[in-house]
C-alpha atoms as a PDB file:
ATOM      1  CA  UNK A   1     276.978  -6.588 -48.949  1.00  0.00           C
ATOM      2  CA  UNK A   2     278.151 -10.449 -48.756  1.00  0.00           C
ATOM      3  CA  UNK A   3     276.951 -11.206 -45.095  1.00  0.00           C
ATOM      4  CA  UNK A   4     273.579 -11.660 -45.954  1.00  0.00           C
ATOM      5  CA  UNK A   5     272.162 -15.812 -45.140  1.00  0.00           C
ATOM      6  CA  UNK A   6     272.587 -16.396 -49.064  1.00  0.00           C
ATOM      7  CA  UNK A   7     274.984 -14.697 -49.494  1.00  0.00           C
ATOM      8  CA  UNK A   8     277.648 -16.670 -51.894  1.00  0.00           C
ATOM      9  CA  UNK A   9     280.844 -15.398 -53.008  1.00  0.00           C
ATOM     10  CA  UNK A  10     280.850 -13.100 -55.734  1.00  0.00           C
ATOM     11  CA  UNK A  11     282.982 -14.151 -59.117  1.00  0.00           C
ATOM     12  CA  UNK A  12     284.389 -11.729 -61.134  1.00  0.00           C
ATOM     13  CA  UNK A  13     284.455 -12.452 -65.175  1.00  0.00           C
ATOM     14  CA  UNK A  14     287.838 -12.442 -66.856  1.00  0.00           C
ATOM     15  CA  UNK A  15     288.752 -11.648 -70.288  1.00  0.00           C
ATOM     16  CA  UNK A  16     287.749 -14.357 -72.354  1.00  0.00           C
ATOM     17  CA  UNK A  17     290.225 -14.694 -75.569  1.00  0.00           C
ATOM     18  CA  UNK A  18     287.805 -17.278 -77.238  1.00  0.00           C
ATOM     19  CA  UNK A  19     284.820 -14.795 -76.948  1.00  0.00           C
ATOM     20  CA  UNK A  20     286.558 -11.949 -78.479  1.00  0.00           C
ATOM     21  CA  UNK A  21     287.543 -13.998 -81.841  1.00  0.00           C
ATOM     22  CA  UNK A  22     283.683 -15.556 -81.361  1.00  0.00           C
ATOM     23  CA  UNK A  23     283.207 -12.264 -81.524  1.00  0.00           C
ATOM     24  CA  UNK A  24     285.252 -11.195 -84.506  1.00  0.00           C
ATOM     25  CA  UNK A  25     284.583 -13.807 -86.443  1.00  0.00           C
ATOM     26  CA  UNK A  26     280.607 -13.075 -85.935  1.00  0.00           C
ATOM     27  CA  UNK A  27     281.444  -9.590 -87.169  1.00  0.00           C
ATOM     28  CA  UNK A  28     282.927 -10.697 -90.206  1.00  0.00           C
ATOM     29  CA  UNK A  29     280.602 -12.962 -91.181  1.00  0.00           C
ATOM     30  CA  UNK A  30     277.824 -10.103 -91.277  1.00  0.00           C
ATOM     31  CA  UNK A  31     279.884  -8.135 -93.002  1.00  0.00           C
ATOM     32  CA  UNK A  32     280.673 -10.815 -95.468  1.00  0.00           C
ATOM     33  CA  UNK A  33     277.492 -11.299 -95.802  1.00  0.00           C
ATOM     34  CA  UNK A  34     276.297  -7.630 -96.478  1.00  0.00           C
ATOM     35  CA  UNK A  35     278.973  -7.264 -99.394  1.00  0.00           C
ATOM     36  CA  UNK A  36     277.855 -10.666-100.557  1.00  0.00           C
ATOM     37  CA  UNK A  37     273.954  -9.507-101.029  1.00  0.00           C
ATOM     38  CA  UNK A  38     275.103  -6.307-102.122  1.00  0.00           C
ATOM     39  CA  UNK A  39     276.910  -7.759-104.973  1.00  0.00           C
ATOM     40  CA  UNK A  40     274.101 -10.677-105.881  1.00  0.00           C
ATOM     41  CA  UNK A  41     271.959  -7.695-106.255  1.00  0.00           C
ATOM     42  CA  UNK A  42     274.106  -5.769-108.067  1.00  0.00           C
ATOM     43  CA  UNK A  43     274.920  -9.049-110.266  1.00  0.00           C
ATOM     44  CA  UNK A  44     270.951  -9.016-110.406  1.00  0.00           C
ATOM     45  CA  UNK A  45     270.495  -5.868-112.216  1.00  0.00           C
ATOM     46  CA  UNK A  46     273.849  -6.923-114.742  1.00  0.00           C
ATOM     47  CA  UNK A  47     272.047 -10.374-115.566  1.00  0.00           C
ATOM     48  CA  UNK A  48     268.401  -9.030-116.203  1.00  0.00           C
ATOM     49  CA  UNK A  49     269.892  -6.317-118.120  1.00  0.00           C
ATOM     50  CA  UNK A  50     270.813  -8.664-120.940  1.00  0.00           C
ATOM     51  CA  UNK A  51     274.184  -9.958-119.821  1.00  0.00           C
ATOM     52  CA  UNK A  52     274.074 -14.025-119.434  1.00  0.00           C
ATOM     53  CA  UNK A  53     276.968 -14.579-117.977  1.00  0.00           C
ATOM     54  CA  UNK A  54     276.528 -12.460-114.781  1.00  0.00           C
ATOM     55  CA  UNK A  55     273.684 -15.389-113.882  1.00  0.00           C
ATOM     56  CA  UNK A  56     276.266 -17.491-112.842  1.00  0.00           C
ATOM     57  CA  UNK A  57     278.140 -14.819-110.473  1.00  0.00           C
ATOM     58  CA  UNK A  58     274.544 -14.040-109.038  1.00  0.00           C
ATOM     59  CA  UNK A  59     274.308 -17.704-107.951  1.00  0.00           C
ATOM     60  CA  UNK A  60     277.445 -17.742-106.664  1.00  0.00           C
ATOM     61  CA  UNK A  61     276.834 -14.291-104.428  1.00  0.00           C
ATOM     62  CA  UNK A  62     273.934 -16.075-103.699  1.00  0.00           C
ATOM     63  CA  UNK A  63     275.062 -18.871-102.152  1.00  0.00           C
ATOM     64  CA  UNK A  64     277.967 -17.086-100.350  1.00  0.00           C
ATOM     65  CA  UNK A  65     275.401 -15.138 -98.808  1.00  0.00           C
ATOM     66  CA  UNK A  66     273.213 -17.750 -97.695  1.00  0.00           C
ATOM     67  CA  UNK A  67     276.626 -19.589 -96.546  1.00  0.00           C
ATOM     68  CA  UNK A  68     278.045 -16.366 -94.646  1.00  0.00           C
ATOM     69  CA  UNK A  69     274.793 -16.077 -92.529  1.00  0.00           C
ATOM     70  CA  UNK A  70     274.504 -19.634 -91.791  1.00  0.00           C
ATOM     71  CA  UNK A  71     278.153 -20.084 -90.194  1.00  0.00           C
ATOM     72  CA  UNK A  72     276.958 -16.483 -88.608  1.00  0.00           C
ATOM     73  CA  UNK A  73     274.329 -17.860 -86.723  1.00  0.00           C
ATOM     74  CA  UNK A  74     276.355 -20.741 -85.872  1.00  0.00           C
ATOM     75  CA  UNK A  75     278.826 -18.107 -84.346  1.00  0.00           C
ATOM     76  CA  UNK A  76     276.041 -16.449 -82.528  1.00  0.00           C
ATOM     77  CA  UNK A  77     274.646 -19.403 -81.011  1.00  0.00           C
ATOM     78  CA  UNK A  78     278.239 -20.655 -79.642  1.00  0.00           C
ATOM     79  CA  UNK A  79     278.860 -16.784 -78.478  1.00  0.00           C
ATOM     80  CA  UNK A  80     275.073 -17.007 -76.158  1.00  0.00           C
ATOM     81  CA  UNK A  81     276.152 -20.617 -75.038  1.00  0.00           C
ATOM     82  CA  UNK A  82     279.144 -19.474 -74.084  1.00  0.00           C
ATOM     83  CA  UNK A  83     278.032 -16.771 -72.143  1.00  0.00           C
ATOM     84  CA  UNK A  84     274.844 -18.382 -70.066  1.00  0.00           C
ATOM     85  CA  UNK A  85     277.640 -21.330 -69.529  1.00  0.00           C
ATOM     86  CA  UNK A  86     280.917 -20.143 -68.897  1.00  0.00           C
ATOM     87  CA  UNK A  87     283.597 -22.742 -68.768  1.00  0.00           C
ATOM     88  CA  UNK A  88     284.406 -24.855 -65.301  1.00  0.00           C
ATOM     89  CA  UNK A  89     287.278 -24.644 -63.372  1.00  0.00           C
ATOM     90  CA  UNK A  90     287.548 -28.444 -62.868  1.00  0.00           C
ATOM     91  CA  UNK A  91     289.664 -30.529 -65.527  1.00  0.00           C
ATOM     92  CA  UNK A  92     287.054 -32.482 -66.472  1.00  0.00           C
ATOM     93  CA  UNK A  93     284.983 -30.112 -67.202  1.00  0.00           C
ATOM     94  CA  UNK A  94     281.738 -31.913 -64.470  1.00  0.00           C
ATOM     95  CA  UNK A  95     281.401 -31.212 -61.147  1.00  0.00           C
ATOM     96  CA  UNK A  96     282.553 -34.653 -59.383  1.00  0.00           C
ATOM     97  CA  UNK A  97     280.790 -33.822 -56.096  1.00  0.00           C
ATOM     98  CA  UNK A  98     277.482 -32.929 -57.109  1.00  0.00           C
ATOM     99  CA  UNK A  99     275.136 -35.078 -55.460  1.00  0.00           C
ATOM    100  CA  UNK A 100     271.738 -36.219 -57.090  1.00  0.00           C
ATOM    101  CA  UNK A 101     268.483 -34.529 -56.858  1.00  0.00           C
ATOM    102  CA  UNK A 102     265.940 -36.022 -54.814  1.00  0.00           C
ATOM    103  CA  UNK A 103     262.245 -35.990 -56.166  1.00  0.00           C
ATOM    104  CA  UNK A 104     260.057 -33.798 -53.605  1.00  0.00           C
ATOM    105  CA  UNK A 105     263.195 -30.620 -52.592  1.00  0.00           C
ATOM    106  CA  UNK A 106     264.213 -30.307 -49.239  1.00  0.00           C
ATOM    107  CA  UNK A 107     261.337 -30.257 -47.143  1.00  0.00           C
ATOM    108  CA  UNK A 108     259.845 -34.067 -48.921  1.00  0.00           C
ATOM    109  CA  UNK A 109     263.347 -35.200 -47.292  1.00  0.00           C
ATOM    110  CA  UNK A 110     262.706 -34.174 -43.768  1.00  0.00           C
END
């Protein structure tokens, strides 16, 4: 199938060791974040049952949770970019010998 007139060639995707702990690291962060809410709610139910002292461990569940999802996302968002833009093969990480658009595509040009 690669003799067509756009034809390019085809690249294959290798394994990708910073993806897989992207990865990993998104996983536990949701699942930090599931025992975290789990255990505000449960702190929750302590505190409104007449025990002050659990208000302080519901706070701090609280803002685990909150802080779990946020470096979660963060993960997430690093994971998609990484994907739609996989790294270069150049060293410096631009392609030196890619010329300037022109205003108008090809046929403006002719």
């Amino acid at each position: 199938m690669g003799t067509g007139k756009r034809a390019g060639p085809r690249r294959q995707r290798r394994f990708d060791a910073v993806l897989l702990l992207l990865a990993l690291a998104v996983t536990a962060c949701v699942v930090a974040w599931g025992y975290l809410v789990k255990a505000a709610i449960d702190f929750g139910v302590t505190a409104r049952g007449g025990e002050s002292g659990a208000w302080l461990f519901l706070g701090l569940a609280s803002l685990g949770a909150v802080a779990c999802l946020f470096i979660g996302l963060i993960l997430v968002a690093r994971v998609v970019r990484r994907l739609t833009n996989p790294p270069s093969d150049s060293s410096s990480g631009a392609q030196a010998t890619a010329q300037p658009r022109l205003p108008g595509g090809r046929r403006a040009t002719r």
